[in-house]
N, C-alpha and C. Protein backbone atom coordinates (compact mmCIF):
# COMPACT_ATOMS: atom_id res chain seq x y z
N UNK A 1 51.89 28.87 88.09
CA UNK A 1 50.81 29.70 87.59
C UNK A 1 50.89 31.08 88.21
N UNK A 2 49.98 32.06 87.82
CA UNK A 2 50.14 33.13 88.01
C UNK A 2 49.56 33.44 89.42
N UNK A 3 48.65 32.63 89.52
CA UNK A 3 48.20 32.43 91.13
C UNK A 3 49.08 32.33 92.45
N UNK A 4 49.83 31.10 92.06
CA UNK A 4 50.76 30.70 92.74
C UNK A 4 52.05 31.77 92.92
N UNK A 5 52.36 32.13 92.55
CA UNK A 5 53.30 33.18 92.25
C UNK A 5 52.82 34.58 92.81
N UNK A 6 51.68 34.69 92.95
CA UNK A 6 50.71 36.33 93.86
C UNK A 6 50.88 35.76 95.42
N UNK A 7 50.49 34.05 95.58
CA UNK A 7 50.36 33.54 96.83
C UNK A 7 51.66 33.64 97.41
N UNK A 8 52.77 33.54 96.38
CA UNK A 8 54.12 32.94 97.24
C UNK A 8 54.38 34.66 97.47
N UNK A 9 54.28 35.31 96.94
CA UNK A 9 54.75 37.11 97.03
C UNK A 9 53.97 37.81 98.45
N UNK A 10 52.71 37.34 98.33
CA UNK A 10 51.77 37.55 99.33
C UNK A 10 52.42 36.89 100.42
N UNK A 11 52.83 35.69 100.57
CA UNK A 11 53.24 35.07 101.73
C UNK A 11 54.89 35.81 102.11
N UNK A 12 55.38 35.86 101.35
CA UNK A 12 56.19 36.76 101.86
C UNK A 12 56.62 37.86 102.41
N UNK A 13 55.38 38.56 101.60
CA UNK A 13 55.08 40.07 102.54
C UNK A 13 54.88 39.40 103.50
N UNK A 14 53.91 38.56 104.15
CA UNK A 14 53.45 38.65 105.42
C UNK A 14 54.69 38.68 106.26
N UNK A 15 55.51 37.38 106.01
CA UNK A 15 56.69 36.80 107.03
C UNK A 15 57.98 38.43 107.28
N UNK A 16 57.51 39.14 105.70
CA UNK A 16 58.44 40.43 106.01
C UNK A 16 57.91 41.81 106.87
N UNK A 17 56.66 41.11 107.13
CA UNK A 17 55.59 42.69 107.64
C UNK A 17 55.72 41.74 109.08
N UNK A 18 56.25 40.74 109.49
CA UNK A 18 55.30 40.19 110.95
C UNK A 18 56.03 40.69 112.47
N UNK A 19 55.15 40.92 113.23
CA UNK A 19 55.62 41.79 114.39
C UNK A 19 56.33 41.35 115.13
N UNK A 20 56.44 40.13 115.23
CA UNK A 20 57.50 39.00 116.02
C UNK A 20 58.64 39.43 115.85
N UNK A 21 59.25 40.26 114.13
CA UNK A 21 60.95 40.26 114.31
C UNK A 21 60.90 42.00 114.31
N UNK A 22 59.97 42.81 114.76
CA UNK A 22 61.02 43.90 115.39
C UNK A 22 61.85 43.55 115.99
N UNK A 23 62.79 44.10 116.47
CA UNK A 23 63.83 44.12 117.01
C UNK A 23 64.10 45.07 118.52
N UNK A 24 63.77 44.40 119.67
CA UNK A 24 63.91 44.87 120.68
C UNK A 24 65.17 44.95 121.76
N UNK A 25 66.15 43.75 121.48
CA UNK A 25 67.32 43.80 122.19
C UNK A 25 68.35 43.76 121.11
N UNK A 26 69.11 44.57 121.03
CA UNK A 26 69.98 44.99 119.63
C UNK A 26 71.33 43.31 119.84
N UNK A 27 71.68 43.12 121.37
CA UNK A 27 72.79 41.95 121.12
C UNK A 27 71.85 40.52 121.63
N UNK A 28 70.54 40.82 121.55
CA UNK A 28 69.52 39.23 122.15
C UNK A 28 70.28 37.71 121.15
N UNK A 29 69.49 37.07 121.59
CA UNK A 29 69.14 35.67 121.03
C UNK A 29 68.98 35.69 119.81
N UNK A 30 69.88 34.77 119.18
CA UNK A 30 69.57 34.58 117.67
C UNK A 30 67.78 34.14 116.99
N UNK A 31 68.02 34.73 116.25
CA UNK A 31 66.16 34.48 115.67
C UNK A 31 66.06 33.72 114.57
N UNK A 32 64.55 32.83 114.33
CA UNK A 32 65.05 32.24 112.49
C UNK A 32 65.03 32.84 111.81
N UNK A 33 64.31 34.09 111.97
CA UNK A 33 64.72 35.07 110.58
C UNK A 33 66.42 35.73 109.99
N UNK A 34 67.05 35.26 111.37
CA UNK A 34 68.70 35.70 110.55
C UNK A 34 69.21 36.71 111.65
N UNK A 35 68.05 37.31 112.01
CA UNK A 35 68.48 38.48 113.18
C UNK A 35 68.61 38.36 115.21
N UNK A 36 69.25 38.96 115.62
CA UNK A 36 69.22 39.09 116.89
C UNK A 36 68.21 39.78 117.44
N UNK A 37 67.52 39.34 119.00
CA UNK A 37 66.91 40.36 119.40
C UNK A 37 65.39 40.49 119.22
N UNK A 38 65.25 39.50 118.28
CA UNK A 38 63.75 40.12 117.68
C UNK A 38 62.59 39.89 118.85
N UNK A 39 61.28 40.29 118.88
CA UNK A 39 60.34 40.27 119.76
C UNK A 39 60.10 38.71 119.97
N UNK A 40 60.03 38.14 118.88
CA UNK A 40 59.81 36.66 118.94
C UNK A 40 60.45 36.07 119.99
N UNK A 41 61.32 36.44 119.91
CA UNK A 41 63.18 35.73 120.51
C UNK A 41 62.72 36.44 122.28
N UNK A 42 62.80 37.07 122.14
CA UNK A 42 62.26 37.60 123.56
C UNK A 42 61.02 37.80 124.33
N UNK A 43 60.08 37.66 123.80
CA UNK A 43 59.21 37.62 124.36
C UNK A 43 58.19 36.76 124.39
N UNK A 44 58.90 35.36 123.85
CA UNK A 44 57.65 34.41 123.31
C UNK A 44 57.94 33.34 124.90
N UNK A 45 56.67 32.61 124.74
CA UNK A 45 56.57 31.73 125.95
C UNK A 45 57.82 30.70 126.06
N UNK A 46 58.63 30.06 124.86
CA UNK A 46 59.73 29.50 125.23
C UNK A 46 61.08 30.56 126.03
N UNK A 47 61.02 31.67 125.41
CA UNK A 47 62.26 32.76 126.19
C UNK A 47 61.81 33.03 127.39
N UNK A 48 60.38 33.07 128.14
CA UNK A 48 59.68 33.31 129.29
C UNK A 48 60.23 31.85 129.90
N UNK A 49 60.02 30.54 129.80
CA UNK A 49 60.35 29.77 130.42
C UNK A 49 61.67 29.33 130.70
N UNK A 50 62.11 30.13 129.33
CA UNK A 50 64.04 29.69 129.82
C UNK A 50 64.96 30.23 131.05
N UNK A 51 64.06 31.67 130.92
CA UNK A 51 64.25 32.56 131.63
C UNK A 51 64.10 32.11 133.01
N UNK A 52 62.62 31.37 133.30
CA UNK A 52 62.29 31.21 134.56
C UNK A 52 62.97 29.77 135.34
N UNK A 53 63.55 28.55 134.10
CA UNK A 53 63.85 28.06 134.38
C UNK A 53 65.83 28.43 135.03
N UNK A 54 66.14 29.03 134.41
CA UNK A 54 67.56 29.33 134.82
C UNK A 54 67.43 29.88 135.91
N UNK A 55 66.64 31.13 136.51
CA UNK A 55 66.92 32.16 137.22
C UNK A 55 65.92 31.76 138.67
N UNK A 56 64.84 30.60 138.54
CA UNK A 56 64.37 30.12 139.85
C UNK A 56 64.32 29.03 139.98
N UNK A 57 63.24 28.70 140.91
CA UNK A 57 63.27 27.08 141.19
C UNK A 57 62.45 26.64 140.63
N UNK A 58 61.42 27.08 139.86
CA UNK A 58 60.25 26.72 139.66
C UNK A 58 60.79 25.75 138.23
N UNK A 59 60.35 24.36 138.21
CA UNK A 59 61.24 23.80 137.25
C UNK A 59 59.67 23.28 135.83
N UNK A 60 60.20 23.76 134.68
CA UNK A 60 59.04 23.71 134.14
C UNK A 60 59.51 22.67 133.22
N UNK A 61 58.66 21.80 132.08
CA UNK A 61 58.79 21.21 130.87
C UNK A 61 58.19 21.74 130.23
N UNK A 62 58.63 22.18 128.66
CA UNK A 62 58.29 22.75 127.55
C UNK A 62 58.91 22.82 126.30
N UNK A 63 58.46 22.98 125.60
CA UNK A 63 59.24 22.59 124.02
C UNK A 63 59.44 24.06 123.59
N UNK A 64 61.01 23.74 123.02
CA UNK A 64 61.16 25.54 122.38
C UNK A 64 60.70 25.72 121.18
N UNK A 65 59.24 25.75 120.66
CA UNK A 65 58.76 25.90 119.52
C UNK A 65 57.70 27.36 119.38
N UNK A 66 58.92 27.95 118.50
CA UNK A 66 57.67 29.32 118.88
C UNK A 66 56.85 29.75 117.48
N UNK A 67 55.85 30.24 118.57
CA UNK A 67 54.47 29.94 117.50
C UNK A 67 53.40 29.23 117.74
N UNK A 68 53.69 28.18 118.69
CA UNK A 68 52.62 27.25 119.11
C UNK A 68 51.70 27.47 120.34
N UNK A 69 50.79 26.70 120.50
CA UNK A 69 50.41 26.21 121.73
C UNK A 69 50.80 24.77 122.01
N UNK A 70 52.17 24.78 122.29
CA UNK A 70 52.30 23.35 123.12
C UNK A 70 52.50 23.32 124.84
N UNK A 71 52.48 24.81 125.09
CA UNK A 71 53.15 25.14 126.50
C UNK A 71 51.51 25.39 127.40
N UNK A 72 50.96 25.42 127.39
CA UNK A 72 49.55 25.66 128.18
C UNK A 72 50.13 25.42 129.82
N UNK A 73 50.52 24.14 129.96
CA UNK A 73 50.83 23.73 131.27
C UNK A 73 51.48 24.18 132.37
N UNK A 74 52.69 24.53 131.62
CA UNK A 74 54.38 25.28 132.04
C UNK A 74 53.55 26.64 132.41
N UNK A 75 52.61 26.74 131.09
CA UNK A 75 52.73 28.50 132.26
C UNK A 75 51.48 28.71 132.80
N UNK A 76 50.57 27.58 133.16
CA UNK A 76 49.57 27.67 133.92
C UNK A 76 50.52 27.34 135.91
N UNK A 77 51.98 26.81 135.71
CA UNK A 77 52.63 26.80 136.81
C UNK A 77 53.30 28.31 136.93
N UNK A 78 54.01 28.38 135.91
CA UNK A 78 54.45 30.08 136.19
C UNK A 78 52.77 30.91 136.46
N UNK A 79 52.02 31.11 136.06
CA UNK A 79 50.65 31.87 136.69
C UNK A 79 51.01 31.72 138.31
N UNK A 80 50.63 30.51 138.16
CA UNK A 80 50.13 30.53 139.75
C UNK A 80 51.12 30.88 140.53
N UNK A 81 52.53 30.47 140.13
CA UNK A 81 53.38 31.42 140.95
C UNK A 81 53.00 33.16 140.79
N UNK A 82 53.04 33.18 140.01
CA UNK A 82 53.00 35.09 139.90
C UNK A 82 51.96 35.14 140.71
N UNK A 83 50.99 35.20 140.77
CA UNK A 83 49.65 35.29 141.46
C UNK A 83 49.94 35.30 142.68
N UNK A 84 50.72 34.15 143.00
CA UNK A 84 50.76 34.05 144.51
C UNK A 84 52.14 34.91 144.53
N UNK A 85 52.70 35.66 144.10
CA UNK A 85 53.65 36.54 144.58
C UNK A 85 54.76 36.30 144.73
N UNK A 86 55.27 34.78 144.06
CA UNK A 86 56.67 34.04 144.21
C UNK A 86 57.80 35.24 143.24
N UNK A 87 58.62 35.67 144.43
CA UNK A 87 59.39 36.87 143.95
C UNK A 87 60.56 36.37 143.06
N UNK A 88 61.10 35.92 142.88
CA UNK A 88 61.78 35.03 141.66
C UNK A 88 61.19 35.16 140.18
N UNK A 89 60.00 34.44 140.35
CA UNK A 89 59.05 34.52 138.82
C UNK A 89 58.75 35.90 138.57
N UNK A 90 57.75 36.21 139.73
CA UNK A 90 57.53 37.64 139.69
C UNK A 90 58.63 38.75 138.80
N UNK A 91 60.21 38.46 139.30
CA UNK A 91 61.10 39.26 138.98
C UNK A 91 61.30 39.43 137.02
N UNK A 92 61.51 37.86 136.92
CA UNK A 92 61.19 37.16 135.59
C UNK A 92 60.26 37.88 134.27
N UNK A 93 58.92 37.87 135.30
CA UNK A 93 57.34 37.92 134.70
C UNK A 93 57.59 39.57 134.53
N UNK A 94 58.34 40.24 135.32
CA UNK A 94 58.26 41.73 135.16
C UNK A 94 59.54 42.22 134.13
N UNK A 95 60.27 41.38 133.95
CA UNK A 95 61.45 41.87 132.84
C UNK A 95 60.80 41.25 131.55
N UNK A 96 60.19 40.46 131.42
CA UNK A 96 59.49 39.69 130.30
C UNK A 96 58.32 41.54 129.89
N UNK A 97 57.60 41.35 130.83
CA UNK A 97 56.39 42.73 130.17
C UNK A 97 57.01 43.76 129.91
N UNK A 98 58.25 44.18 130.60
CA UNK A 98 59.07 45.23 129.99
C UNK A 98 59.71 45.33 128.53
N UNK A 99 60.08 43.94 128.25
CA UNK A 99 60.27 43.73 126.95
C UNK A 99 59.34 43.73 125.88
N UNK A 100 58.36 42.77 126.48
CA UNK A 100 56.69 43.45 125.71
C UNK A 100 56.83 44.47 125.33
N UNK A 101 56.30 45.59 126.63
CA UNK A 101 56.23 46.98 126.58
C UNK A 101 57.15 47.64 125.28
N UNK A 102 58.16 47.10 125.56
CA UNK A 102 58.50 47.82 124.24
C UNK A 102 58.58 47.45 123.35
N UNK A 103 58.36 46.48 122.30
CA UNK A 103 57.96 46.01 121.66
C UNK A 103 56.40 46.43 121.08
N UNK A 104 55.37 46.80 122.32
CA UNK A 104 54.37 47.02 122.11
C UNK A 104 54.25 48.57 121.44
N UNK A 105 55.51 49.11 122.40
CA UNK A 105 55.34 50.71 121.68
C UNK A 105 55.83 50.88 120.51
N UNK A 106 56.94 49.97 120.06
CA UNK A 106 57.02 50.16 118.94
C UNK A 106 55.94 50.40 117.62
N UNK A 107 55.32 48.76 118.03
CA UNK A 107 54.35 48.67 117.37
C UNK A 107 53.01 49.88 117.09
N UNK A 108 52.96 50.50 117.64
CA UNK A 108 51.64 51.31 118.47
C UNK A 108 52.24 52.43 117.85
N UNK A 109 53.07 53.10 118.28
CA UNK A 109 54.06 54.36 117.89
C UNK A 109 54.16 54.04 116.13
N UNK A 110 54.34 53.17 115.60
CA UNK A 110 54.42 52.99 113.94
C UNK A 110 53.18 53.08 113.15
N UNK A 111 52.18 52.32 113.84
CA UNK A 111 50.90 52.42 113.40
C UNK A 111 49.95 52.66 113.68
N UNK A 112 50.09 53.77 115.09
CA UNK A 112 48.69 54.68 115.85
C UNK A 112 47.37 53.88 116.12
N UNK A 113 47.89 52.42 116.51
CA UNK A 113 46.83 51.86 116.92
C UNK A 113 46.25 51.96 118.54
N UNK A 114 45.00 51.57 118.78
CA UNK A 114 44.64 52.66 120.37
C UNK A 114 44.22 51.05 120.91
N UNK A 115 44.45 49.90 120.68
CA UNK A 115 44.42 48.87 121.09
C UNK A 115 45.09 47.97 120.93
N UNK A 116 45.89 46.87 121.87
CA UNK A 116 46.41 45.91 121.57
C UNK A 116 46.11 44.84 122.34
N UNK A 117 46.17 43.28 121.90
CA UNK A 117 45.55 42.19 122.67
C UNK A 117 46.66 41.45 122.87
N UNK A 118 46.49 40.70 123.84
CA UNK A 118 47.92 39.90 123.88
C UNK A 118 46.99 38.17 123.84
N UNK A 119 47.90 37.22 123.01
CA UNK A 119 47.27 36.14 123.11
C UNK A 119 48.53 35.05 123.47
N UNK A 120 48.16 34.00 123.20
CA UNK A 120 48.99 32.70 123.17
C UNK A 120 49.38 32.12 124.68
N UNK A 121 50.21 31.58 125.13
CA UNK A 121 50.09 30.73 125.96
C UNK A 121 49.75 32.00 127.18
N UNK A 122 50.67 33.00 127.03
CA UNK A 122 50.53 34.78 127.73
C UNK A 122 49.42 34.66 128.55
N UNK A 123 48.35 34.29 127.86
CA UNK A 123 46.88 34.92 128.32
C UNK A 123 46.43 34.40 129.56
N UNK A 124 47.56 33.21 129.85
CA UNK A 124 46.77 32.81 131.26
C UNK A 124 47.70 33.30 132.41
N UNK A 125 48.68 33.94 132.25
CA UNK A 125 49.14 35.07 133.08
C UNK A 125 47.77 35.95 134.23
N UNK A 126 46.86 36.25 133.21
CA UNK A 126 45.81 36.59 133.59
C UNK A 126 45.80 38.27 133.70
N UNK A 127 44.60 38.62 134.67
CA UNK A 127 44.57 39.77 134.72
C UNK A 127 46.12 40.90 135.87
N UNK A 128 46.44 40.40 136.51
CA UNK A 128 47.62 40.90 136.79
C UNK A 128 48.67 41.18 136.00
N UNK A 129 48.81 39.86 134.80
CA UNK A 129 49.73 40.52 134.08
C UNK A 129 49.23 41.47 133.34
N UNK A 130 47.72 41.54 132.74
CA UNK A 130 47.58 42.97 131.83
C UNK A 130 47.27 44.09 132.75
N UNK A 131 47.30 43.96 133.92
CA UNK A 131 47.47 45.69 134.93
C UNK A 131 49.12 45.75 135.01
N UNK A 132 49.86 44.76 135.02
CA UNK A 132 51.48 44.87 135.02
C UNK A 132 51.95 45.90 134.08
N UNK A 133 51.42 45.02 132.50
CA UNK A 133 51.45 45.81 131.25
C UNK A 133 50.99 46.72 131.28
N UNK A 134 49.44 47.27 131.51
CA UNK A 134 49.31 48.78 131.38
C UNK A 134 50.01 49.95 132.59
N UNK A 135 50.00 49.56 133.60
CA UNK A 135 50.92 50.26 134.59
C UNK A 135 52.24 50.81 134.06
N UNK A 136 52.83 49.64 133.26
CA UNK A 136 54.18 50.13 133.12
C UNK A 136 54.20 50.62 131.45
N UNK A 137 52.83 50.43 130.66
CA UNK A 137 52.92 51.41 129.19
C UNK A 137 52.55 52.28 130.52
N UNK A 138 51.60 52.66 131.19
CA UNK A 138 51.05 54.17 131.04
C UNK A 138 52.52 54.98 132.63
N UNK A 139 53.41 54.42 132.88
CA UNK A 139 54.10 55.10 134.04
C UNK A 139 55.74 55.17 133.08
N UNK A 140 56.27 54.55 132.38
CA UNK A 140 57.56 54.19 132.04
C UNK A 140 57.68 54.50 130.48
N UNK A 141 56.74 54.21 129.51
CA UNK A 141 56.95 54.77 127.74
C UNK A 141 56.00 55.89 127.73
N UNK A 142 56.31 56.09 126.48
CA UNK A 142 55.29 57.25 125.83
C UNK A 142 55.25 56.75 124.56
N UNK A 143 53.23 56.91 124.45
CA UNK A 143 52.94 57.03 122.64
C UNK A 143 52.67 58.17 122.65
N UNK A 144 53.46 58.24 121.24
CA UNK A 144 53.34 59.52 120.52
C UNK A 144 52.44 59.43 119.53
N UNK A 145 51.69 58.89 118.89
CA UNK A 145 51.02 58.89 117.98
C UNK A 145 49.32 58.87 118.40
N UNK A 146 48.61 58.50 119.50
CA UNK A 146 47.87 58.75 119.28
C UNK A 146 47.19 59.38 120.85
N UNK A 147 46.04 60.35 120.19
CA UNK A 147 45.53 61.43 121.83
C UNK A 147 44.90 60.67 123.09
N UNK A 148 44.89 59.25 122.47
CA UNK A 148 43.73 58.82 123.85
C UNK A 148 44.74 57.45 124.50
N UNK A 149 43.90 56.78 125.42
CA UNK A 149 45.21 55.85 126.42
C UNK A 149 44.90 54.74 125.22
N UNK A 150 45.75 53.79 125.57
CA UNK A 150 45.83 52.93 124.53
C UNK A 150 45.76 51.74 125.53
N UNK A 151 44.35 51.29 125.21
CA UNK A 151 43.88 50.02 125.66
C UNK A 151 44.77 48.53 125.43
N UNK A 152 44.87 48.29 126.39
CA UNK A 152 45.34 46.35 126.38
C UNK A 152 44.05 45.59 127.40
N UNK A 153 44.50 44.25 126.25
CA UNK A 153 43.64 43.34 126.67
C UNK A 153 44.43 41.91 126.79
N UNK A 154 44.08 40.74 127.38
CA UNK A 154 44.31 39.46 126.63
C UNK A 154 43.09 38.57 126.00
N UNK A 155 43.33 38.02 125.11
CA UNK A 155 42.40 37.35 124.58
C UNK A 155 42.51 36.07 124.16
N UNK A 156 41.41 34.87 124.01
CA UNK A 156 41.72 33.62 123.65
C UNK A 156 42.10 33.39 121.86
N UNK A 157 42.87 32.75 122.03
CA UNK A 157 43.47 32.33 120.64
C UNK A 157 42.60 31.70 119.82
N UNK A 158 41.75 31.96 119.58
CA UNK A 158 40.80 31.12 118.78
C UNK A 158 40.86 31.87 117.48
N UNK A 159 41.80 30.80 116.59
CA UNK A 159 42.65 31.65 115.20
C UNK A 159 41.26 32.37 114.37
N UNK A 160 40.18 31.50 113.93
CA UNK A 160 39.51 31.65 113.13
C UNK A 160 38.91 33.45 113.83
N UNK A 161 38.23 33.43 114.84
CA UNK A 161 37.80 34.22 115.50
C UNK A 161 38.81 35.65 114.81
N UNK A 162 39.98 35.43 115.28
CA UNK A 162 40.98 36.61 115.35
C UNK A 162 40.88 36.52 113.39
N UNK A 163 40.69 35.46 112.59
CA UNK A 163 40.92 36.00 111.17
C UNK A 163 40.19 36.51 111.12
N UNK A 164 38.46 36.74 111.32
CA UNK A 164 37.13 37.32 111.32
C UNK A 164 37.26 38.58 111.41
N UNK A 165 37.67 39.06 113.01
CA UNK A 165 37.92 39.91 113.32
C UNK A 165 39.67 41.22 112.60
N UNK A 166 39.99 40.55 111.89
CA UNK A 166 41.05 41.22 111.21
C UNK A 166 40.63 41.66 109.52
N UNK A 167 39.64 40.80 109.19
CA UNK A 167 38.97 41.34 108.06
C UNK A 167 38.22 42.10 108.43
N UNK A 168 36.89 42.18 109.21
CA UNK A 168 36.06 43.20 109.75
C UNK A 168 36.87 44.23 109.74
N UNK A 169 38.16 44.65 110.95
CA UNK A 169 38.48 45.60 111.10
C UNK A 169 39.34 46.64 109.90
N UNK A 170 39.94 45.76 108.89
CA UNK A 170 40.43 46.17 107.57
C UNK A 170 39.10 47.09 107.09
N UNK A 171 38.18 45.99 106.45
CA UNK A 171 36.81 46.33 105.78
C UNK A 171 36.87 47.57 106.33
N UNK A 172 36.75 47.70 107.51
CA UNK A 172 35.54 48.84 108.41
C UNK A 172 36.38 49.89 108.00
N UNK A 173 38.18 50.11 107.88
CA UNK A 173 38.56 51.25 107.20
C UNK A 173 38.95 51.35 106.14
N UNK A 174 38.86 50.25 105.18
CA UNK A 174 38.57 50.51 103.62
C UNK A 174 36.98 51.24 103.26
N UNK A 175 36.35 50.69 103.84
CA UNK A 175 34.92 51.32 103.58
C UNK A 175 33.92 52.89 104.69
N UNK A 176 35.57 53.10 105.36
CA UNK A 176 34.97 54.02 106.01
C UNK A 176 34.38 55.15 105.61
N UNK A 177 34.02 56.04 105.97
CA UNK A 177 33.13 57.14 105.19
C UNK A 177 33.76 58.37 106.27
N UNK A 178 34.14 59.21 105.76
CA UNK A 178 34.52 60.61 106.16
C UNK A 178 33.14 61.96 106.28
């Protein structure tokens, strides 16, 4: 039907608009979309734990499924290392936000947005990791696109919440008034 056929076009834009496959390391990790490198591939909580598992001691279990919350656990152990200053993870946890970081500017720099949230298993990193992240957007990149600092946050994944809030914020500049 003709429905079906708007839905499957619609769904495809999305998977072709989604921020996961910029492309941040030009020779990275193969991605499912076909490409190397992409943000997904690098910066998602399974590439954070592979990472931490090869390069320290800290020995985690986790499933390489990205997209999910199946990892809560794994990186409620990587937290508490970072927190407590275990220089190994730490080292890890700081090449991981660098990759963010850029990733983030991409994003930000394309579409002059003055906020970004970070969610998913990430968020219990906690507040150190989002002073990590803004320290190193506001000392190491530059946005060019917009005049004021560009806020980060983390936030809980609570999908419905974040769909709410993504229509509101559409609405509010479809219906803005000049």
């Amino acid at each position: 039907s003709n429905k079906t056929q708007k839905r499957a076009v619609l769904n495809q834009l999305a998977r072709t608009l989604e921020v996961g496959h910029i492309i941040i390391q030009q020779d990275g990790r193969a991605c499912t979309c076909g490409n190397r490198g992409c943000l997904e591939t690098v910066c998602s909580t399974p590439a954070l734990f592979r990472e931490i598992r090869s390069r320290t001691s800290l020995q985690l279990e986790y499933q390489e499924v990205y997209g999910s919350e199946s990892n809560p656990e794994a990186m409620e152990k990587v937290a508490a290392a970072f927190r407590n200053g275990d220089p190994e993870v730490s080292a890890v946890v700081r090449e991981f936000a660098r990759a963010l970081c850029t990733g983030v500017v991409s994003i930000v720099n394309l579409f002059s947005v003055q906020s970004v949230y970070i969610g998913g298993a990430v968020r219990i990193l906690g507040d150190p990791f989002i002073r990590l992240l803004q320290q190193m957007l506001d000392e190491d990149f530059r946005i060019i696109t917009n005049n004021s600092d560009l806020h980060t946050a983390l936030f809980d994944d609570d999908l419905e919440a974040s769909r709410k809030a993504a229509v509101m914020l559409t609405m509010e500049r479809m219906f803005q008034r000049n």
